[in-house]
C-alpha atoms as a PDB file:
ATOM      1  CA  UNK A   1     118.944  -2.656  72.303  1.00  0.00           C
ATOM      2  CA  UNK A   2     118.992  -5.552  70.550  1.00  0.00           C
ATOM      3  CA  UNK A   3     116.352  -8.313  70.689  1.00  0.00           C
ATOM      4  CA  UNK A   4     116.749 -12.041  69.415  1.00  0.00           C
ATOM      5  CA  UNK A   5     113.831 -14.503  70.247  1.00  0.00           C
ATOM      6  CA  UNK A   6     114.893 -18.162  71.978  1.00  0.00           C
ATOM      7  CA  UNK A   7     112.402 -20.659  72.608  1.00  0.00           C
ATOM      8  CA  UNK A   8     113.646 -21.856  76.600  1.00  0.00           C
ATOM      9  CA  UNK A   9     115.510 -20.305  79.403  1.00  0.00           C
ATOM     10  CA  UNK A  10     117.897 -22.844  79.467  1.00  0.00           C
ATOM     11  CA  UNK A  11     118.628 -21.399  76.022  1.00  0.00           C
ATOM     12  CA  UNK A  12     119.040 -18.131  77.151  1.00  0.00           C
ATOM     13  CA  UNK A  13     121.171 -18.694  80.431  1.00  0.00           C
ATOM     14  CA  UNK A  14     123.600 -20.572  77.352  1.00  0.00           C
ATOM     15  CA  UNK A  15     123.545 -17.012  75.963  1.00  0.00           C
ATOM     16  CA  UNK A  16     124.255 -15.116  78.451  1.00  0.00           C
ATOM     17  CA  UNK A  17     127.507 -17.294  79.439  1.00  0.00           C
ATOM     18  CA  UNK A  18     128.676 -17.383  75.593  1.00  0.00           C
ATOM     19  CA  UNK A  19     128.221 -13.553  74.580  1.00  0.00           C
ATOM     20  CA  UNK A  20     130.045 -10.447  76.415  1.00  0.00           C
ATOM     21  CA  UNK A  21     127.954  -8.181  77.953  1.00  0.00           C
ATOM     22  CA  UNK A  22     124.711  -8.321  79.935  1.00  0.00           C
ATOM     23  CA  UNK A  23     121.222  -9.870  78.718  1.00  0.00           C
ATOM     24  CA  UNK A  24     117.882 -10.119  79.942  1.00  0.00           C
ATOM     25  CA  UNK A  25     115.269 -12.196  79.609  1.00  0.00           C
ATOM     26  CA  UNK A  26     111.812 -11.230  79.386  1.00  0.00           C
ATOM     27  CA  UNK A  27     108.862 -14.466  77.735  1.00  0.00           C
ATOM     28  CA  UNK A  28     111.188 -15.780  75.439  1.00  0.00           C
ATOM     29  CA  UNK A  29     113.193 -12.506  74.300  1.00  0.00           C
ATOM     30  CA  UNK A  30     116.815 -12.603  75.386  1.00  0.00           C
ATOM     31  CA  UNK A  31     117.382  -8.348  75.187  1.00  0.00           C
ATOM     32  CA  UNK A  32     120.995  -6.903  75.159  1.00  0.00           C
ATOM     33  CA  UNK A  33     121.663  -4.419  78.325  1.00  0.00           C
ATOM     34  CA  UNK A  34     122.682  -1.150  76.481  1.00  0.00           C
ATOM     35  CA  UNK A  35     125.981   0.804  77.579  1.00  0.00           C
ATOM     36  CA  UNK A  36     125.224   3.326  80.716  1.00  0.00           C
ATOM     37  CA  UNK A  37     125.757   7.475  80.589  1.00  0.00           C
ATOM     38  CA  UNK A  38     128.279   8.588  83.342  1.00  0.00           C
ATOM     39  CA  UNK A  39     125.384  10.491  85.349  1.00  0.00           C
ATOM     40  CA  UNK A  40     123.779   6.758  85.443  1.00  0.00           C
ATOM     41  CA  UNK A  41     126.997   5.120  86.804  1.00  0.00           C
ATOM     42  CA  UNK A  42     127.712   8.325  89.493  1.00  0.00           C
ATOM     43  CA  UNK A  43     124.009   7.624  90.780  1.00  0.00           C
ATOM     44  CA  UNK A  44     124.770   3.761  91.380  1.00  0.00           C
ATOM     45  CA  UNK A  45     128.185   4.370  92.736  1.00  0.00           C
ATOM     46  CA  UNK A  46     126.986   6.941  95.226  1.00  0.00           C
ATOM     47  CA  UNK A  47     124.176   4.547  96.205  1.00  0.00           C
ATOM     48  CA  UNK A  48     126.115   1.758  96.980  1.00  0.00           C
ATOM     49  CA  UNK A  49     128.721   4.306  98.750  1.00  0.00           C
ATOM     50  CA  UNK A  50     125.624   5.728 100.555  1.00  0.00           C
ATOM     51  CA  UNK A  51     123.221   2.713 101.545  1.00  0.00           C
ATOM     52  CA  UNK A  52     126.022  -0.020 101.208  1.00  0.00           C
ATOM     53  CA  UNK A  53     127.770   1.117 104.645  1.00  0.00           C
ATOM     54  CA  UNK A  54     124.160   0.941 106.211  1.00  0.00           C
ATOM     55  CA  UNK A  55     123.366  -2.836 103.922  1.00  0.00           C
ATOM     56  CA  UNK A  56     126.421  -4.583 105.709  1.00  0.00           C
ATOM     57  CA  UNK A  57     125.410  -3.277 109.238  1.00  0.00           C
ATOM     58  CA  UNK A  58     122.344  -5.564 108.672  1.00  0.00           C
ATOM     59  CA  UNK A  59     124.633  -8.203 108.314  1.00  0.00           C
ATOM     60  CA  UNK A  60     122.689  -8.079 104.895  1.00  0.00           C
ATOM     61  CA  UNK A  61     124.560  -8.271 101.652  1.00  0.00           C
ATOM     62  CA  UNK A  62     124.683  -5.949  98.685  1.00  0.00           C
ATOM     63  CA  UNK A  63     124.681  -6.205  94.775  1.00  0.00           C
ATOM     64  CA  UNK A  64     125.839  -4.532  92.157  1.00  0.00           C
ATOM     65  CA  UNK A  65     124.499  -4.554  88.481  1.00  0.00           C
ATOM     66  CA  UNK A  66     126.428  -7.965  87.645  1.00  0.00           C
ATOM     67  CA  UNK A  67     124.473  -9.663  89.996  1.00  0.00           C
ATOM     68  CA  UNK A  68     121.113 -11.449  87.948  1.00  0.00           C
ATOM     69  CA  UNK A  69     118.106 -11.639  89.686  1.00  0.00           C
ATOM     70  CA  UNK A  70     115.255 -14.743  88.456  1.00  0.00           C
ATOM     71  CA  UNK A  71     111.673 -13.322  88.885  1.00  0.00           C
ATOM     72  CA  UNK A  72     108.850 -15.076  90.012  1.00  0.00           C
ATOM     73  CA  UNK A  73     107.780 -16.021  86.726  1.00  0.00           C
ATOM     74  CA  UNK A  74     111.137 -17.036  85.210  1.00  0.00           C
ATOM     75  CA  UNK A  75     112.456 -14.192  83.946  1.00  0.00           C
ATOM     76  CA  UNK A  76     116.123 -12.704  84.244  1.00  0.00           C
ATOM     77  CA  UNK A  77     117.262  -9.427  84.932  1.00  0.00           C
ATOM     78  CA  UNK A  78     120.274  -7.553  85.891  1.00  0.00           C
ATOM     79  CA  UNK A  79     118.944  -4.826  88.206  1.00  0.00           C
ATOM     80  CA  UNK A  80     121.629  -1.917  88.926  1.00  0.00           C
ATOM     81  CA  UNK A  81     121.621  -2.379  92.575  1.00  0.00           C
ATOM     82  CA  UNK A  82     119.990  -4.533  95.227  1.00  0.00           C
ATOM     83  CA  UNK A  83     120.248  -6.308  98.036  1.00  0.00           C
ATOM     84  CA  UNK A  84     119.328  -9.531  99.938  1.00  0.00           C
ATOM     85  CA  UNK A  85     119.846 -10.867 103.791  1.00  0.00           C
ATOM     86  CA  UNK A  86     120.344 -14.508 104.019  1.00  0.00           C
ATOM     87  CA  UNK A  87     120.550 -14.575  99.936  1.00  0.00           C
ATOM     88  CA  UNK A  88     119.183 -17.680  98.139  1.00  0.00           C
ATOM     89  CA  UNK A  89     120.748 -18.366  94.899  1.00  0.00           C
ATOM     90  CA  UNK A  90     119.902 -20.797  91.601  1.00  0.00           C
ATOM     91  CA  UNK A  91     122.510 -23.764  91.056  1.00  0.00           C
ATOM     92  CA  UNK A  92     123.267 -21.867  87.466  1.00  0.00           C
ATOM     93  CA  UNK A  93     126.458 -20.928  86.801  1.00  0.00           C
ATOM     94  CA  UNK A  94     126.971 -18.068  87.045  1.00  0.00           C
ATOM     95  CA  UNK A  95     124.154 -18.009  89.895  1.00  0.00           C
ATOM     96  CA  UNK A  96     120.952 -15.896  90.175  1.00  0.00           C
ATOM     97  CA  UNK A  97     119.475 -14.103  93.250  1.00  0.00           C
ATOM     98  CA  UNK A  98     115.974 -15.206  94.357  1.00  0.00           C
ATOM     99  CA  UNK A  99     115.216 -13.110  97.568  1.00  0.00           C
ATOM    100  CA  UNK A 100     116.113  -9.417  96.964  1.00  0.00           C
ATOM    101  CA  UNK A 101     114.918  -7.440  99.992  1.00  0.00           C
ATOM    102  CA  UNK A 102     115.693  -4.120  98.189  1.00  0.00           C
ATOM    103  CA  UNK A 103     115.555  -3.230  93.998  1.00  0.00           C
ATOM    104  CA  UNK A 104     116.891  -0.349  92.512  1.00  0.00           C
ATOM    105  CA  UNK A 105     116.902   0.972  88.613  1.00  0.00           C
ATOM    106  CA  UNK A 106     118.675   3.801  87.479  1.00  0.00           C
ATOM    107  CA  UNK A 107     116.717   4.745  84.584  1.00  0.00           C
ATOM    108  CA  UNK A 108     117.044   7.718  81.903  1.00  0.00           C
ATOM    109  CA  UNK A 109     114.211   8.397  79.221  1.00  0.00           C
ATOM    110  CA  UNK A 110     114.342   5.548  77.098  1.00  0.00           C
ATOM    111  CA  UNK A 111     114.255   2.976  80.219  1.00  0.00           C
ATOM    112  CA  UNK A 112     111.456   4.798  81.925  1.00  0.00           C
ATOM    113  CA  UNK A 113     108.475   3.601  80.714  1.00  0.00           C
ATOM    114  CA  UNK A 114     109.622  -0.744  81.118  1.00  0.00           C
ATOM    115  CA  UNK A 115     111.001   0.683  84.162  1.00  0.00           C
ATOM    116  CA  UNK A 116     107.620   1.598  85.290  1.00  0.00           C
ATOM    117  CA  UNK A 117     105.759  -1.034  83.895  1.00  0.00           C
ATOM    118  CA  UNK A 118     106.838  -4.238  82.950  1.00  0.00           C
ATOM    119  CA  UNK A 119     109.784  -4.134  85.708  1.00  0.00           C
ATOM    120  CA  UNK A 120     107.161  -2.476  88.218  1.00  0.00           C
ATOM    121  CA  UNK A 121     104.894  -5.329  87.964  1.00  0.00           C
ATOM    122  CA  UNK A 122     107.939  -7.927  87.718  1.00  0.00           C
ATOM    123  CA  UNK A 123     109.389  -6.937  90.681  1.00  0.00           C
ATOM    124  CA  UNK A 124     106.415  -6.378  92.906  1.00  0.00           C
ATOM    125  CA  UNK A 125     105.609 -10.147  92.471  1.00  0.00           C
ATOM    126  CA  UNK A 126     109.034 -10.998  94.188  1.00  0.00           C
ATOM    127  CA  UNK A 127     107.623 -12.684  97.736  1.00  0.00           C
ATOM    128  CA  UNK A 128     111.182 -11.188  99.677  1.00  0.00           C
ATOM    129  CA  UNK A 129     110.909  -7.765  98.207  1.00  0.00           C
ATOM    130  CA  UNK A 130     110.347  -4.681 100.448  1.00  0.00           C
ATOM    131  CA  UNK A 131     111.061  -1.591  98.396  1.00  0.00           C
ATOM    132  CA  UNK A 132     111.406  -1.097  94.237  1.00  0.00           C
ATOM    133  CA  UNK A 133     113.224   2.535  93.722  1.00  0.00           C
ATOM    134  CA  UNK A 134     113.671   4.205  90.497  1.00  0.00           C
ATOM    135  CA  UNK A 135     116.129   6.944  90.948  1.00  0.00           C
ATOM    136  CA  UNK A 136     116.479   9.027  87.616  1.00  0.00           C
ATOM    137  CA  UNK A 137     119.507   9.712  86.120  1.00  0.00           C
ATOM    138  CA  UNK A 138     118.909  13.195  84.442  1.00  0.00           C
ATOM    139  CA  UNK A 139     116.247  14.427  86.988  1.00  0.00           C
ATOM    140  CA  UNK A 140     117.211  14.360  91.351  1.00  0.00           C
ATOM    141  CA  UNK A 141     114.086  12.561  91.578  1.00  0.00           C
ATOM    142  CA  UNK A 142     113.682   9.242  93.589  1.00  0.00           C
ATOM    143  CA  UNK A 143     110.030   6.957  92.954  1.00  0.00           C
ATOM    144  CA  UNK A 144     109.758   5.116  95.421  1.00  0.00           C
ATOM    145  CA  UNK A 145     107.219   1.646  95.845  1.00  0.00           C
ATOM    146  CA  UNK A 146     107.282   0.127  99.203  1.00  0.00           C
ATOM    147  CA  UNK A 147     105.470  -2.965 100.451  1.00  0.00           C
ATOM    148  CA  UNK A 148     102.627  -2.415 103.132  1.00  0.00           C
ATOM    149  CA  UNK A 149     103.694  -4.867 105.901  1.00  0.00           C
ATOM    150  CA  UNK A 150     103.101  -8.361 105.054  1.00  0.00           C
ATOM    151  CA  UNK A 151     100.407  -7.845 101.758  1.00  0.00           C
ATOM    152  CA  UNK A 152     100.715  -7.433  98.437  1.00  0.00           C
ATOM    153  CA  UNK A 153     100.186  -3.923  98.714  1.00  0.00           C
ATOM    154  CA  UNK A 154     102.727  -0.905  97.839  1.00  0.00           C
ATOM    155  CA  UNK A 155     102.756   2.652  98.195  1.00  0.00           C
ATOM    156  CA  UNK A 156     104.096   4.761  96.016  1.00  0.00           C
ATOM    157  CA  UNK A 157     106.148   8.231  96.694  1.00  0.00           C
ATOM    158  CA  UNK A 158     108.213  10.392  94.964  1.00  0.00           C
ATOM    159  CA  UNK A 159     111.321  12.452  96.744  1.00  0.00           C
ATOM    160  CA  UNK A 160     112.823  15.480  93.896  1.00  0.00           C
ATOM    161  CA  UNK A 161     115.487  17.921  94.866  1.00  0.00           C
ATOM    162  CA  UNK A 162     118.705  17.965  96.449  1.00  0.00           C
ATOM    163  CA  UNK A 163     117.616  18.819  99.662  1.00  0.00           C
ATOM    164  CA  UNK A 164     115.034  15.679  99.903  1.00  0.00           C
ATOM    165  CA  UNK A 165     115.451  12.440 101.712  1.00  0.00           C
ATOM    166  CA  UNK A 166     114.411   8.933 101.137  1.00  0.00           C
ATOM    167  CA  UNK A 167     112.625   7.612 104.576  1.00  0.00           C
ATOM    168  CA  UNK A 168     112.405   3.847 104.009  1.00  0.00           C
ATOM    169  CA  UNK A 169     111.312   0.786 106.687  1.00  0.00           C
ATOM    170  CA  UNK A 170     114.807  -1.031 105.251  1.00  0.00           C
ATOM    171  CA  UNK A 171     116.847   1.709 106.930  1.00  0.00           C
ATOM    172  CA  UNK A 172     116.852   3.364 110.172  1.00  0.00           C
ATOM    173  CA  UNK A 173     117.992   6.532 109.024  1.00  0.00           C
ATOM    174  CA  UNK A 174     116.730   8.885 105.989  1.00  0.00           C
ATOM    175  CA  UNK A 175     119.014   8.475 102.864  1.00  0.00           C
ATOM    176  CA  UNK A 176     120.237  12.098 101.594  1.00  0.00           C
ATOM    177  CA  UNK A 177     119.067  12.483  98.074  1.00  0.00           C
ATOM    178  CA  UNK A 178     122.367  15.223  98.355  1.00  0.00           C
ATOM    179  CA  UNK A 179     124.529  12.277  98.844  1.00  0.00           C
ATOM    180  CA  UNK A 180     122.420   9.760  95.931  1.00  0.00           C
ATOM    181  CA  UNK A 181     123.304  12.924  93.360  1.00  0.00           C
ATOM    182  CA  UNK A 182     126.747  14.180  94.299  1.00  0.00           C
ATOM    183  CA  UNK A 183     128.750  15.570  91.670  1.00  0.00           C
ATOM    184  CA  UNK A 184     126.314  14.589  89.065  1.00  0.00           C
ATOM    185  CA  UNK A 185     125.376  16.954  86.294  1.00  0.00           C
ATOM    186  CA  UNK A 186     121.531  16.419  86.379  1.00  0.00           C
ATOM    187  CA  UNK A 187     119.169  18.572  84.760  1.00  0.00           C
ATOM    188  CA  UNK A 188     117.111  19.948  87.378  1.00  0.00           C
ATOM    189  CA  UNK A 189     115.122  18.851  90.706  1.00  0.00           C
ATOM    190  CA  UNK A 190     111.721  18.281  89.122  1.00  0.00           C
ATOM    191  CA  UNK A 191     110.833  16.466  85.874  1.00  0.00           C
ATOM    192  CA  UNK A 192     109.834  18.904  82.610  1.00  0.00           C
ATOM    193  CA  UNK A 193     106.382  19.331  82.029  1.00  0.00           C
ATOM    194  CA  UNK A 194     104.690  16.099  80.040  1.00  0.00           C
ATOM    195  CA  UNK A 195     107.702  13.847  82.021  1.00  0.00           C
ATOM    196  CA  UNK A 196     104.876  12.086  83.462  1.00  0.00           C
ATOM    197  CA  UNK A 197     105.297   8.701  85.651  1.00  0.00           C
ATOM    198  CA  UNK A 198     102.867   6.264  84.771  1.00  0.00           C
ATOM    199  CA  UNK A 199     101.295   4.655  87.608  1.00  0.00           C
ATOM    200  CA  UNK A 200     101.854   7.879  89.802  1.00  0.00           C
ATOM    201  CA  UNK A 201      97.859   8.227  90.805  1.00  0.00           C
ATOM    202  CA  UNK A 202      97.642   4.179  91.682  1.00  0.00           C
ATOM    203  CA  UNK A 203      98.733   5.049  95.253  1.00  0.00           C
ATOM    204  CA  UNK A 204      98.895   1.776  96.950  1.00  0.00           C
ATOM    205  CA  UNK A 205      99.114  -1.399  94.586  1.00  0.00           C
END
């Protein structure tokens, strides 16, 4: 990816609007979004296929990964799937979501780490957010950070294997892993020795 350093946001939102392709923004870095595999694009298209159905229901609204999100501490980022119920949006054109009830990353190797870090501890800070899920893109493994109630704690679980189910407060049914990894040429149910998840012992948040 591709990094160029601007001095303002207002600079970067310029950017994004000008150049084709999706950019985040993270302190002043504007960072390219990097092309996705086809086992990343089966994973959000049977996630919005699976939860979307479920989303509307609500009367809630989902997003794909076109839709920016502005963090807390005015940062942007184009998550791969969320969603928001009575959405509040920026007046930039185009517009950023502020309230996302639900985030979720589909993230390979090279993403996991900032996935599990720097976007852990961005999205937590959201006030709206309930849930942050990382669903892996090589692996049939779901981790899984969900708000405790009203504070700013989370818990953290992991789901791996076909034959798993997500059991989130958002929903009122479990969400088939089976379903999240259909047709997509993964390698395995658990991660490879050394994988490792950072943050995995922190338990709640």
């Amino acid at each position: 990816m591709s990094v160029q350093t601007l001095a303002s946001p207002t600079e970067y939102l310029a950017y994004d609007v000008a150049h084709e392709g999706k950019h985040e923004y993270w302190d002043g870095e504007i960072v390219a979004m990097a092309g996705a595999m086809d086992s990343h694009n089966s994973v959000v298209m049977n996630l919005t296929l699976t939860v979307g159905p479920l989303i509307i229901a609500q009367k809630c609204r989902p997003y794909g990964s076109d839709q920016r999100v502005r963090l807390p501490e005015g940062n942007y980022v184009y998550p791969d799937f969320s969603f928001a119920c009575d959405p509040e949006f920026t007046d930039e054109r185009p517009n950023s979501l502020l309230n996302p009830l639900l985030v979720v990353e589909v993230g390979s190797p090279s993403t996991m780490m900032t996935d599990r870090t720097k976007k852990l501890d961005a999205y937590t800070q959201i006030p709206s957010l309930r849930a942050y899920w990382l669903l892996e893109s090589d692996y049939a493994v779901a981790t899984l950070y969900e708000r405790l109630g009203d504070s700013d704690s989370w818990t953290l679980s992991i789901v791996k294997g076909h034959a798993g189910s997500i059991d989130s407060t958002l929903f009122d049914q479990p969400i088939s892993m089976d379903a999240l990894y259909l047709d997509v040429e993964t390698k395995g149910d658990t991660w490879p020795n050394g994988y490792g998840v950072p943050g995995e012992t922190k338990g709640a948040r």
